[in-house]
Each structure stands twice: as structure tokens, then as C-alpha cells.
Protein backbone atom coordinates (compact mmCIF):
# COMPACT_ATOMS: atom_id res chain seq x y z
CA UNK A 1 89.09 143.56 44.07
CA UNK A 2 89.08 143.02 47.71
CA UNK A 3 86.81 146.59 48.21
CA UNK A 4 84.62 145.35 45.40
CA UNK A 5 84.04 141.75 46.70
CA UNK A 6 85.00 140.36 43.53
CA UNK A 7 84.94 136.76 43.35
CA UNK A 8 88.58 136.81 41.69
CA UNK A 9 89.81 138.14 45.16
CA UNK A 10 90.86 134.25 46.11
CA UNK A 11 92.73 134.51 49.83
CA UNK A 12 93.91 137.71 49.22
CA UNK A 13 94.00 140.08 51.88
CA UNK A 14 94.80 143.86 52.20
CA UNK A 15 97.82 142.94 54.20
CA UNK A 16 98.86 141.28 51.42
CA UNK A 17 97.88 143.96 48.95
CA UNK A 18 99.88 146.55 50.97
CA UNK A 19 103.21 144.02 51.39
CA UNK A 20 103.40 143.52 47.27
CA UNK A 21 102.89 147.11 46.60
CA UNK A 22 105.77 148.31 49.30
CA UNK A 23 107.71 145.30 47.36
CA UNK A 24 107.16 146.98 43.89
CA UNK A 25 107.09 150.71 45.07
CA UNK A 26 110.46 151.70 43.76
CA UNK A 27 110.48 155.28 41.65
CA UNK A 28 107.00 157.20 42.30
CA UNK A 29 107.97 160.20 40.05
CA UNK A 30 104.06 161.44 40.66
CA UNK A 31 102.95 160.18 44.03
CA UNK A 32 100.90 157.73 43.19
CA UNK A 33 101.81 154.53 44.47
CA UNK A 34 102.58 156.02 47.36
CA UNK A 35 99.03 157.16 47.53
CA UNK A 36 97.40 153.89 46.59
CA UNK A 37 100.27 152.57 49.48
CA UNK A 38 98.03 155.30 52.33
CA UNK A 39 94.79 154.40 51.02
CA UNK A 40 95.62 150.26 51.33
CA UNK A 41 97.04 151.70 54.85
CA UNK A 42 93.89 153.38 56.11
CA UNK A 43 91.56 150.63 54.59
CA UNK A 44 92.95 148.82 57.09
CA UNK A 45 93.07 150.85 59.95
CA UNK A 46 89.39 151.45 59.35
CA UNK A 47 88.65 147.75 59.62
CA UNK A 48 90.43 147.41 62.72
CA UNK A 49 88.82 150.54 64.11
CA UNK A 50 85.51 148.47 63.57
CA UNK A 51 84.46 149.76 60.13
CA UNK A 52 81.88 146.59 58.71
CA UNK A 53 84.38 144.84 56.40
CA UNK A 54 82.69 143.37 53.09
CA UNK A 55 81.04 139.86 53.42
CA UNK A 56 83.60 137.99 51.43
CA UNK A 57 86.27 139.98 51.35
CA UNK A 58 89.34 138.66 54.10
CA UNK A 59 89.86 142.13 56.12
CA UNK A 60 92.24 140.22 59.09
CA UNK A 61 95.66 141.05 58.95
């Protein structure tokens, strides 16, 4: 929601994407939470590499 700029996004941020889904990662019997858990990772890393963050979306950490 974040990526898309959807206006359900509220004050969510991709730190706090990537802190519930390390919360909930538990069993990952086919890798892919932890893939969703790198792609959350390098979202943010590109942001703070200076990537252009969407308009409405909260990219800070």
C-alpha cells in the first residue's frame, strides 16, 4: 500500500511494515516471507540511498 500510494496507507511506514512482518515471520516452509522481509529491506535502503520516495507515502525510518 505504501509502494502504491494508496490512500489506506494512514502513518504507516516501511519501518513499520518490516518490524510486523519480522514479528509474524515464524515457519517460512517456502521462502516467502522471508523474501517479502528482503524486498521491505531493500525498499528501504533504496530510499535512503536517495531513490525519489512516492509523494504520500512516509519513506523515513
Amino acid at each position: 500500500m505504501i509502494l502504491r500510494e494508496s490512500a489506506h496507507t494512514g502513518a504507516g511506514t516501511l519501518a513499520d511494515v518490516e518490524r510486523l512482518a519480522q514479528e509474524g515471520a515464524g515457519r517460512d516452509e517456502h521462502g516467502y516471507r522471508g523474501e517479502f522481509l528482503q524486498l521491505v529491506h531493500r525498499a528501504r535502503h533504496l530510499w535512503r540511498q536517495g531513490l525519489p520516495c512516492p509523494p504520500r507515502a512516509q519513506c523515513e525510518d
